[in-house]
C-alpha atoms as a PDB file:
ATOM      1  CA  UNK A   1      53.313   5.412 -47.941  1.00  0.00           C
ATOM      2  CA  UNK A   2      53.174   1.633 -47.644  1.00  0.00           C
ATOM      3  CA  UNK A   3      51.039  -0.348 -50.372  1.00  0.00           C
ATOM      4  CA  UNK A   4      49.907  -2.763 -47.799  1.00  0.00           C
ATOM      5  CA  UNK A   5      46.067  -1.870 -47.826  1.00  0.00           C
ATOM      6  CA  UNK A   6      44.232  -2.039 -44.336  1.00  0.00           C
ATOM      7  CA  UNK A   7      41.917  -4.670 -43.832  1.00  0.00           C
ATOM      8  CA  UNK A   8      38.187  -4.477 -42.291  1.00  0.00           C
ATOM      9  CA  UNK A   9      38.162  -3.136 -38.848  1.00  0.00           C
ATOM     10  CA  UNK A  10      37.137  -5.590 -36.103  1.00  0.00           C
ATOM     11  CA  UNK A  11      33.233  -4.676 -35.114  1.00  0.00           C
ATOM     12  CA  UNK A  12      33.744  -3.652 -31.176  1.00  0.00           C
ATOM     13  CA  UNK A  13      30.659  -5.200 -29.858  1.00  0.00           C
ATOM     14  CA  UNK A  14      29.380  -3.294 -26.653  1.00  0.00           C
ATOM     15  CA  UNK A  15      29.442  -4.901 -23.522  1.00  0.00           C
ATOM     16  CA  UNK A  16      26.044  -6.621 -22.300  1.00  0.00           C
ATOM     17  CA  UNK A  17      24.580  -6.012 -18.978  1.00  0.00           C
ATOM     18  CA  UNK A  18      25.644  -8.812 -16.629  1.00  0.00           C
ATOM     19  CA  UNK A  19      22.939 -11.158 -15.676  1.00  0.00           C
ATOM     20  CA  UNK A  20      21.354 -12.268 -12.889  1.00  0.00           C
ATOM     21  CA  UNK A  21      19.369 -14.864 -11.906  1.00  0.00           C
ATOM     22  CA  UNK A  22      15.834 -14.419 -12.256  1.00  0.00           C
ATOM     23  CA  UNK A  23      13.694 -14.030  -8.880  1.00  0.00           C
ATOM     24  CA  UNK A  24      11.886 -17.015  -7.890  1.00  0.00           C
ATOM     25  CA  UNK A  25      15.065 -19.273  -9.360  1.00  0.00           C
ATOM     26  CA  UNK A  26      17.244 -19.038  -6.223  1.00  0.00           C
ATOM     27  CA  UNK A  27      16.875 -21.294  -3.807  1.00  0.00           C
ATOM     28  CA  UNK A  28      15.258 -19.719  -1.064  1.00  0.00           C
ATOM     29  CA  UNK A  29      13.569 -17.625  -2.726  1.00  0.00           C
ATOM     30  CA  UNK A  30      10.018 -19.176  -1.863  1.00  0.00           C
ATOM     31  CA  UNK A  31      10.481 -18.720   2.110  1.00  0.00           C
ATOM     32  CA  UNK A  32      11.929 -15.056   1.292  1.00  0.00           C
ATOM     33  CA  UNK A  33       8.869 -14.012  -0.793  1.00  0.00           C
ATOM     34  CA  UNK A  34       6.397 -15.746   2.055  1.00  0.00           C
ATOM     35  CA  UNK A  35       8.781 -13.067   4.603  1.00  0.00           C
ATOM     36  CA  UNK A  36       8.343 -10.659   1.956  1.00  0.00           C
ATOM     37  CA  UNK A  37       4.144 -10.708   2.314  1.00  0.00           C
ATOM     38  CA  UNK A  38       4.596 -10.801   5.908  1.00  0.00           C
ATOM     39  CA  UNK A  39       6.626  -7.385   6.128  1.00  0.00           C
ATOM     40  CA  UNK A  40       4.095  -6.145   3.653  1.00  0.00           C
ATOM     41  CA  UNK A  41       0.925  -6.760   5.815  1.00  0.00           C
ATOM     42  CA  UNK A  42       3.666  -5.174   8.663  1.00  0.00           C
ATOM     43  CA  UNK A  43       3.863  -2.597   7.172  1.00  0.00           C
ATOM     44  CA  UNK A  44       0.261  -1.912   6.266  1.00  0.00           C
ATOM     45  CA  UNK A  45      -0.316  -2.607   9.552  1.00  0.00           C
ATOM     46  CA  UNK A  46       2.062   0.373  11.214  1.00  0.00           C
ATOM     47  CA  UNK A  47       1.117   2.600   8.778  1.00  0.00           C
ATOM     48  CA  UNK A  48      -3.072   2.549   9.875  1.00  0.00           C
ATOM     49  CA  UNK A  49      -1.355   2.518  13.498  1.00  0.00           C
ATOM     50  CA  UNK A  50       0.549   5.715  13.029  1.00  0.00           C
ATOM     51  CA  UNK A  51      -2.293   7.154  10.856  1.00  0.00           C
ATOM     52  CA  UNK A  52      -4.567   6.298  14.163  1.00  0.00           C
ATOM     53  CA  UNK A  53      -2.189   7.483  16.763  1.00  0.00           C
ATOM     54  CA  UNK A  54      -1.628  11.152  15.573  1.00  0.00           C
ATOM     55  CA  UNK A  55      -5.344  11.253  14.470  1.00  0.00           C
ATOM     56  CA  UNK A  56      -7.241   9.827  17.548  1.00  0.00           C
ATOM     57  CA  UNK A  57      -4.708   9.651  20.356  1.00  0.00           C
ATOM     58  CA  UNK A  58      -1.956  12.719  20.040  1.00  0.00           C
ATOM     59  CA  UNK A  59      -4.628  15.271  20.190  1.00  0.00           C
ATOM     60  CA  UNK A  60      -6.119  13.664  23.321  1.00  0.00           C
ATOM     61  CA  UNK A  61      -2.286  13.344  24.618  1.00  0.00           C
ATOM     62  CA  UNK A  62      -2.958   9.323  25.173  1.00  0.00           C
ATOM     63  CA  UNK A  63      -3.406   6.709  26.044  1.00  0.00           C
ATOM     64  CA  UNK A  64      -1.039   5.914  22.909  1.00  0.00           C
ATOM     65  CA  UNK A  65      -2.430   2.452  22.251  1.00  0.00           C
ATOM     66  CA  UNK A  66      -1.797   2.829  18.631  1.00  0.00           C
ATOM     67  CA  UNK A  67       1.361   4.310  19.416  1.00  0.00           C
ATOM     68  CA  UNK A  68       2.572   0.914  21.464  1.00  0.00           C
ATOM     69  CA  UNK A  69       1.021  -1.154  18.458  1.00  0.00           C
ATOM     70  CA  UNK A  70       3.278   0.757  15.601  1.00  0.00           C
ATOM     71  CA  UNK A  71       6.341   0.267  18.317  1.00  0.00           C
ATOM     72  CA  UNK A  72       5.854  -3.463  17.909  1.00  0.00           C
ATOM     73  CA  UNK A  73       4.630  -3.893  14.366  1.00  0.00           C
ATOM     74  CA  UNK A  74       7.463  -1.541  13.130  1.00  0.00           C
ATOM     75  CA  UNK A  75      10.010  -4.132  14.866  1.00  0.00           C
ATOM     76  CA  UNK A  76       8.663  -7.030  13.549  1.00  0.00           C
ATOM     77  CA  UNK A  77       8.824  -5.325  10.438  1.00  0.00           C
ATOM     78  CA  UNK A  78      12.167  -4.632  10.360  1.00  0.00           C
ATOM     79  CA  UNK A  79      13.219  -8.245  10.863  1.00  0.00           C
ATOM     80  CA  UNK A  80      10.386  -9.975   8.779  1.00  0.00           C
ATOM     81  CA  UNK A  81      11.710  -7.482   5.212  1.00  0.00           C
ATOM     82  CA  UNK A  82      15.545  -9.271   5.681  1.00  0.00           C
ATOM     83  CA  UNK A  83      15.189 -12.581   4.309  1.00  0.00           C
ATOM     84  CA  UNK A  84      13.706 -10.801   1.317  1.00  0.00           C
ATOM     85  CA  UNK A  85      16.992  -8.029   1.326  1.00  0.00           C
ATOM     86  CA  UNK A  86      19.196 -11.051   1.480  1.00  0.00           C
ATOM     87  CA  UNK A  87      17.765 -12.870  -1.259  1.00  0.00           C
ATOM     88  CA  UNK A  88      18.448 -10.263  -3.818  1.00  0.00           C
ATOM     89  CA  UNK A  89      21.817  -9.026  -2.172  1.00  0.00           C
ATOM     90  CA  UNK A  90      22.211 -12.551  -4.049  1.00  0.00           C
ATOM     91  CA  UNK A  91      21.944 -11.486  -6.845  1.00  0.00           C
ATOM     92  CA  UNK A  92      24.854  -9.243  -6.776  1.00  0.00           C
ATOM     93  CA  UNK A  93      29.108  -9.877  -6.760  1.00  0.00           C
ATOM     94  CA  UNK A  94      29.691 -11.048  -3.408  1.00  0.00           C
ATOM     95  CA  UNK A  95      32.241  -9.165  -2.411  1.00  0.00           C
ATOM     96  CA  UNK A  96      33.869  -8.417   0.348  1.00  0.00           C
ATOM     97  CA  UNK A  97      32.304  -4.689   0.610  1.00  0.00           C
ATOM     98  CA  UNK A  98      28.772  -6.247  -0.487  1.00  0.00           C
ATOM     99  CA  UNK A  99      29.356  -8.709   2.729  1.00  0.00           C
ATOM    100  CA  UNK A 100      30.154  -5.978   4.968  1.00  0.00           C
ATOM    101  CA  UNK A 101      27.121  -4.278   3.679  1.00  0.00           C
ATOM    102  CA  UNK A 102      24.472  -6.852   3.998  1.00  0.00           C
ATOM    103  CA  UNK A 103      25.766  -8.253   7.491  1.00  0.00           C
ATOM    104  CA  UNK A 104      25.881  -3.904   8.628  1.00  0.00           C
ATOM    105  CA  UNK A 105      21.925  -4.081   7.490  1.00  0.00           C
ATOM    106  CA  UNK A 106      21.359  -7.062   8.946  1.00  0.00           C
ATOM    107  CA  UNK A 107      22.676  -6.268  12.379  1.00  0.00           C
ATOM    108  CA  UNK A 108      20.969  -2.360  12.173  1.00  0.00           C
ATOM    109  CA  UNK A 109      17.492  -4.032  11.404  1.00  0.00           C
ATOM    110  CA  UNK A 110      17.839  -6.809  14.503  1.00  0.00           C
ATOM    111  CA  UNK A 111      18.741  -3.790  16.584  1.00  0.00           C
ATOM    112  CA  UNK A 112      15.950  -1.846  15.065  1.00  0.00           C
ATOM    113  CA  UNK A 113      13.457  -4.754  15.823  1.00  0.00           C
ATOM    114  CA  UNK A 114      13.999  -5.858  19.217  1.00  0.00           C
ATOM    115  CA  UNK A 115      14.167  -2.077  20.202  1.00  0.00           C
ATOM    116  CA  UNK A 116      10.980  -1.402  18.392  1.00  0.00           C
ATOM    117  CA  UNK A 117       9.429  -4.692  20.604  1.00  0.00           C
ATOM    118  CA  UNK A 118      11.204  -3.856  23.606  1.00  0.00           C
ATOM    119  CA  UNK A 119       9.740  -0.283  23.832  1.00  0.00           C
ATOM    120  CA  UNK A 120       6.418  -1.484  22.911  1.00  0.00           C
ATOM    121  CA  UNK A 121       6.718  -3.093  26.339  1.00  0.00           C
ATOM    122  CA  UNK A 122       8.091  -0.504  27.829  1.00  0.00           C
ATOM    123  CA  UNK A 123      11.198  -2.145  28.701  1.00  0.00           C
ATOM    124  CA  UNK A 124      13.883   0.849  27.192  1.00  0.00           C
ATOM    125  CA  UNK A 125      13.224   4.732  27.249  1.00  0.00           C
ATOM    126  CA  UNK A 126      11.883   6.512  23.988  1.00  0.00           C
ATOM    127  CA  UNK A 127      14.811   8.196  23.229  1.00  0.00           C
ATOM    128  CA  UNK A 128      17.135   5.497  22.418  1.00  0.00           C
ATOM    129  CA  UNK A 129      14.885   3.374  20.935  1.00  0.00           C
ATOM    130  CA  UNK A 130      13.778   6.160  18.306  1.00  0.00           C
ATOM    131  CA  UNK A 131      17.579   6.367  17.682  1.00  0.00           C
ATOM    132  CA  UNK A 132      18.075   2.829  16.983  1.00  0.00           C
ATOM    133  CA  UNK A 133      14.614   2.788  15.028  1.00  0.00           C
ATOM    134  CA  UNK A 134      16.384   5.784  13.198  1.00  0.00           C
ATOM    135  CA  UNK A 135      19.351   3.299  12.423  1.00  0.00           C
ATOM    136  CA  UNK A 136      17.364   0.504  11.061  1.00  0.00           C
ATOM    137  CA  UNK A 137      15.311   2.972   8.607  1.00  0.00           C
ATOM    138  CA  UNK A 138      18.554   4.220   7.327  1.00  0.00           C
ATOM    139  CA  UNK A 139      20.306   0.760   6.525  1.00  0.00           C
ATOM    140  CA  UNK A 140      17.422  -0.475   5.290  1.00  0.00           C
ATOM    141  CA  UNK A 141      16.975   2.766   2.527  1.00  0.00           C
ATOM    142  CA  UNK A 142      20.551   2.760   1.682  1.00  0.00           C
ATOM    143  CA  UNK A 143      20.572  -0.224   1.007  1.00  0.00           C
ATOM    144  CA  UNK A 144      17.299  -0.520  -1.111  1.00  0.00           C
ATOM    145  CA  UNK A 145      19.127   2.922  -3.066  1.00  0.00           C
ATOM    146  CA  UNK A 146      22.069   1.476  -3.898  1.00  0.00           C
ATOM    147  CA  UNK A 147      21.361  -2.399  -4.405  1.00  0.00           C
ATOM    148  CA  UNK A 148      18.211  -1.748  -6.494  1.00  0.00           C
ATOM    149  CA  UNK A 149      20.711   1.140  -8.673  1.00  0.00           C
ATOM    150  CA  UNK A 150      23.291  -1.468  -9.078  1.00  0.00           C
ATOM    151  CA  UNK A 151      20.797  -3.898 -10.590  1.00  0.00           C
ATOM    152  CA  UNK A 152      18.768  -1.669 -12.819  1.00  0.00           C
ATOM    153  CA  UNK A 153      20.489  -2.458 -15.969  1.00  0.00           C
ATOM    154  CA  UNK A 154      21.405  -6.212 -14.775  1.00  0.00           C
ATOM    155  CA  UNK A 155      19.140  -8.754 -17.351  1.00  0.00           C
ATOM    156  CA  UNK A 156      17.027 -10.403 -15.514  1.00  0.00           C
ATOM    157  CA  UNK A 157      15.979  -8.444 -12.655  1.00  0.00           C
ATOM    158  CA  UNK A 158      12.608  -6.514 -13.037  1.00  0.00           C
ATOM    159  CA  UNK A 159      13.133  -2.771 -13.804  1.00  0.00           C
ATOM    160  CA  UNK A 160       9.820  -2.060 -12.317  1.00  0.00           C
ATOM    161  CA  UNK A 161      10.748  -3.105  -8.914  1.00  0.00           C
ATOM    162  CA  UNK A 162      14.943  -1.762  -9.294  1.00  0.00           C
ATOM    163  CA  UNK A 163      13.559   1.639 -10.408  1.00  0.00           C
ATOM    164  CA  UNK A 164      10.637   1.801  -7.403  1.00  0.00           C
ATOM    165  CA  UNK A 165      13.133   0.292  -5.049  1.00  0.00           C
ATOM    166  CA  UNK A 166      15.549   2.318  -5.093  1.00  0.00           C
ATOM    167  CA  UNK A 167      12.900   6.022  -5.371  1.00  0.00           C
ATOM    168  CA  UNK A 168      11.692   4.819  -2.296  1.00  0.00           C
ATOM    169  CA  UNK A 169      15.064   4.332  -0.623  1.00  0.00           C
ATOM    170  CA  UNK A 170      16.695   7.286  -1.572  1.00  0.00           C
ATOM    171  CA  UNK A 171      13.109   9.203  -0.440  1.00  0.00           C
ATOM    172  CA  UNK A 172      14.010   7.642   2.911  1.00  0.00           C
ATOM    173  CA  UNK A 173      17.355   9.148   3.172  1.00  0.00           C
ATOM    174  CA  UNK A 174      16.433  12.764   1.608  1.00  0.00           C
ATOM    175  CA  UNK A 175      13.524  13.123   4.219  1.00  0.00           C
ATOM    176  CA  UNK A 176      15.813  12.683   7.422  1.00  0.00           C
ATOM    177  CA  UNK A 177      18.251  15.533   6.797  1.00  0.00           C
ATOM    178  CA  UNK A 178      15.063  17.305   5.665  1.00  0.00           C
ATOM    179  CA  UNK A 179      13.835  17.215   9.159  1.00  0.00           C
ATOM    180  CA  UNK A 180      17.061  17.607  10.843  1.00  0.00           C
ATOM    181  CA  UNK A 181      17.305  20.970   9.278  1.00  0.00           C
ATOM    182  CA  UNK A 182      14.136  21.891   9.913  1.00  0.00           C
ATOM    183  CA  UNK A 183      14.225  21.055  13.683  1.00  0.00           C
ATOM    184  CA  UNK A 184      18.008  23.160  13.843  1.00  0.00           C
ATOM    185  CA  UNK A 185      16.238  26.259  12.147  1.00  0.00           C
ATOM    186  CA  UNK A 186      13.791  27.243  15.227  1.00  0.00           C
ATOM    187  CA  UNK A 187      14.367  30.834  14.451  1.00  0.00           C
ATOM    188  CA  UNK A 188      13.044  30.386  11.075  1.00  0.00           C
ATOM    189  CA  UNK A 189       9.497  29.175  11.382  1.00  0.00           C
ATOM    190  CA  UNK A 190       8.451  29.941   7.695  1.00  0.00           C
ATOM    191  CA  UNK A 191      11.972  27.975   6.703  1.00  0.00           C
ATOM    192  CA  UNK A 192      11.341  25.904   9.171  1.00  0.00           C
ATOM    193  CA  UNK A 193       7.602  24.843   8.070  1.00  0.00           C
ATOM    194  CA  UNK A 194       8.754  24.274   4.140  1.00  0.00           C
ATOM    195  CA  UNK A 195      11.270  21.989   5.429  1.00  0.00           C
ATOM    196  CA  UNK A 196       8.786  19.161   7.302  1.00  0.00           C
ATOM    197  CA  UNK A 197       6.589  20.048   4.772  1.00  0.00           C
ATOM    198  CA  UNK A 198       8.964  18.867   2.014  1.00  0.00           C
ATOM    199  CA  UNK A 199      10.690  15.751   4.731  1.00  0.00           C
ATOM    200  CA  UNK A 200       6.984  14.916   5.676  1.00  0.00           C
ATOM    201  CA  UNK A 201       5.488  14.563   2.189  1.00  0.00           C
ATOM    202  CA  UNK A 202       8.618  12.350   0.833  1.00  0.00           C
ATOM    203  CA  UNK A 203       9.141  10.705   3.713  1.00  0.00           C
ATOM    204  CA  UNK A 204       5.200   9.151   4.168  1.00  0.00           C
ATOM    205  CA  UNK A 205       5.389   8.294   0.074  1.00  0.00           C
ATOM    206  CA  UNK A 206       8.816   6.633   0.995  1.00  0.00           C
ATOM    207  CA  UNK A 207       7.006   5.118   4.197  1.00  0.00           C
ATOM    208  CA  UNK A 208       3.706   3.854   2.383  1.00  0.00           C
ATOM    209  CA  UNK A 209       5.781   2.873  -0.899  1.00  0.00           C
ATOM    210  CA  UNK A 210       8.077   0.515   1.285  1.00  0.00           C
ATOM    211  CA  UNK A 211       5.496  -1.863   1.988  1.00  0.00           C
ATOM    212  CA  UNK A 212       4.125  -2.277  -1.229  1.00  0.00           C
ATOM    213  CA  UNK A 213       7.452  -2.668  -2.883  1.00  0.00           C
ATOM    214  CA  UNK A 214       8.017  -5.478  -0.531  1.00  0.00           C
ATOM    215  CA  UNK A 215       4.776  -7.122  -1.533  1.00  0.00           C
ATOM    216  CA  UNK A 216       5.320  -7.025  -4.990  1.00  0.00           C
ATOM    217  CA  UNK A 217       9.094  -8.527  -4.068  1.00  0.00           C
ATOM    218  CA  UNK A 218       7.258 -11.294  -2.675  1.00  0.00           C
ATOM    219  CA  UNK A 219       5.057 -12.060  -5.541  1.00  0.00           C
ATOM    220  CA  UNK A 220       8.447 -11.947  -8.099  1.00  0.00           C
ATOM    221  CA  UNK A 221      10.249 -14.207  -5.038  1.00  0.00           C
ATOM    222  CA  UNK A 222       7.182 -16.841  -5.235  1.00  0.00           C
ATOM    223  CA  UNK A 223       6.311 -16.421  -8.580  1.00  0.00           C
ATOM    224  CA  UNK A 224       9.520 -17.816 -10.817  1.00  0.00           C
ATOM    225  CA  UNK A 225       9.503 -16.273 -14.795  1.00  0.00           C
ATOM    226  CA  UNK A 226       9.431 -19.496 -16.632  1.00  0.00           C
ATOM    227  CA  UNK A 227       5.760 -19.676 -14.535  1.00  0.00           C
ATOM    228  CA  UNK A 228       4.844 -16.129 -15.480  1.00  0.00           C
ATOM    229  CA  UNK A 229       5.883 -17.011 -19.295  1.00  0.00           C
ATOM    230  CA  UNK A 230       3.372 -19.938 -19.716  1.00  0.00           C
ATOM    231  CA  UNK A 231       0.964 -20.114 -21.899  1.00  0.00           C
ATOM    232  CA  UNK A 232      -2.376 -18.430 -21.001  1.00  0.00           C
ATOM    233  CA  UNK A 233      -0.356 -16.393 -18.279  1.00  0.00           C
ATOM    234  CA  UNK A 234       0.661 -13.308 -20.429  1.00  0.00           C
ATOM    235  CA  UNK A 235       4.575 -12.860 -21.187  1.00  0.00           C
ATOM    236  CA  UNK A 236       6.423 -11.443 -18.907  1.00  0.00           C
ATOM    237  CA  UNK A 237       9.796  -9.378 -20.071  1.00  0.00           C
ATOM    238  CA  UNK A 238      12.891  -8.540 -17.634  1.00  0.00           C
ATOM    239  CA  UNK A 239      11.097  -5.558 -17.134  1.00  0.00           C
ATOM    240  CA  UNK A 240       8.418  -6.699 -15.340  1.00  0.00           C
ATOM    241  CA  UNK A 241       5.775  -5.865 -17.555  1.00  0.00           C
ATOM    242  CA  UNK A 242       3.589  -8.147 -18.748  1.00  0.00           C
ATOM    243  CA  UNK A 243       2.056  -8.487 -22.141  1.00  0.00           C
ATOM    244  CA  UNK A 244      -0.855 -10.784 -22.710  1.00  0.00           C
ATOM    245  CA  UNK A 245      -0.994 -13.178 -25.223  1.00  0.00           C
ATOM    246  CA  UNK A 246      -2.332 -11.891 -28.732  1.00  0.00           C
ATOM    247  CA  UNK A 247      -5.660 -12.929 -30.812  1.00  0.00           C
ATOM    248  CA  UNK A 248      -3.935 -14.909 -33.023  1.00  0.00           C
ATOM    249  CA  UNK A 249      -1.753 -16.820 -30.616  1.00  0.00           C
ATOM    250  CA  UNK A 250      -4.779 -17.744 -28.281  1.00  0.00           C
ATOM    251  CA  UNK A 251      -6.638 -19.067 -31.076  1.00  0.00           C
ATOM    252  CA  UNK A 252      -3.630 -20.805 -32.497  1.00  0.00           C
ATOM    253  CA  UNK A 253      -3.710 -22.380 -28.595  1.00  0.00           C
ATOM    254  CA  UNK A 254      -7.312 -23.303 -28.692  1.00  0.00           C
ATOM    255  CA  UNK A 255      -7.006 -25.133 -31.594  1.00  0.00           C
ATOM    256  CA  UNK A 256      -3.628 -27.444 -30.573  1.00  0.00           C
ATOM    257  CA  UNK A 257      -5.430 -27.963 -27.484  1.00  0.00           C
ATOM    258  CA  UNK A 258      -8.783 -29.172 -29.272  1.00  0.00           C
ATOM    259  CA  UNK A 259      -6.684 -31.656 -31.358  1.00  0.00           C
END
């Protein structure tokens, strides 16, 4: 055995979370978070459209005026939600995979939105605008799945808005093979029934949630956290939550302000 004695071992210190830079710092970020309000109201907008064509207009088997109005709000919709995308693709490594990614959802949600405008018109068939439609949904869910997974334990992006962000995409995506299976099981009605039940109730959460989770995008894009932190605002952590200032530090406020 060797005398030498062993000295300390070297404290391994874990890695930290990369981080990113906080929404609302970015330049760009402004115009993206007014986009981001617009595809909100959108949204809001196709979803009481829908809502009003399968209560009022389906059951009377026309004159689908709702059903024209979704058609053009849903394309607008799909092109007013990708400044906001590309602002926090941003935030990630741009590689060249991320590139390919971004510029594939950018080119499936122009597709989606000028087919969603054009059949409002009635310039293309149903058929192949629904399958272009169907294109743009799934970009834009993948990519709010994996993007808002890969910066869920970044510092500095909310954890609120990754964790939401990417339920709702990955709703989107579970509720179309949902249906598909349902509609290839015609033999199975009772099979067939659980099946849209189960694609029908995640995909309208996923379908309502989208819209909101783009308006609360826009408030982070406008809304920079150095603003959020100031005084009389209520502290707000990486997490998104916000914690309002204490007794003692208002009062401690008041009185530097009254000197």
């Amino acid at each position: 055995m060797s005398g030498r004695r062993s000295g300390p071992r070297a404290r391994v210190r874990p890695d930290r979370p990369a981080r990113v830079i906080p929404l609302g710092e970015l330049k760009g970020d402004v115009l993206a978070g007014a986009a981001a309000y617009a595809a909100a109201g959108l949204g809001a907008a196709g979803v009481a459209s829908l809502a009003a064509m399968y209560a009022v207009e389906v059951p009377r088997g026309g004159p689908f005026v709702f059903g024209a109005i979704n058609d053009f709000v849903g394309g607008m919709f799909y092109v007013a939600a990708l400044p906001a995308i590309i602002q926090i693709h941003r935030r990630l490594d741009g590689g060249p995979w991320s590139r390919a990614g971004l510029a594939a959802v950018a080119a499936a949600s122009g597709a989606a939105g000028a087919s969603g405008v054009l059949l409002s018109l009635q310039v293309v068939p149903i058929a192949p605008s629904t399958a272009v439609s169907i294109g743009g949904i799934v970009a834009q869910a993948g990519w709010a799945a994996v993007v808002n997974h890969h910066l869920l334990h970044r510092t500095g992006y909310p954890r609120r808005l990754a964790l939401s962000g990417r339920a709702i995409g990955v709703g989107m995506l579970a509720a179309l093979p949902l249906a598909t299976a349902g509609y290839a099981l015609p033999g199975a009605p009772a099979l067939q029934r659980i099946l849209y039940a189960c694609a029908g109730t995640i995909g309208i959460a996923a379908y309502i949630g989208w819209p909101i989770w783009l308006f609360a995008t826009g408030r982070r894009l406008r809304t920079p956290l150095r603003i959020m932190n100031e005084p009389g605002m209520g502290r707000v952590n990486s997490s998104g939550r916000s914690r309002r200032p204490s007794f003692a530090t208002r009062r401690t406020s008041q009185r530097g302000d009254s000197c």
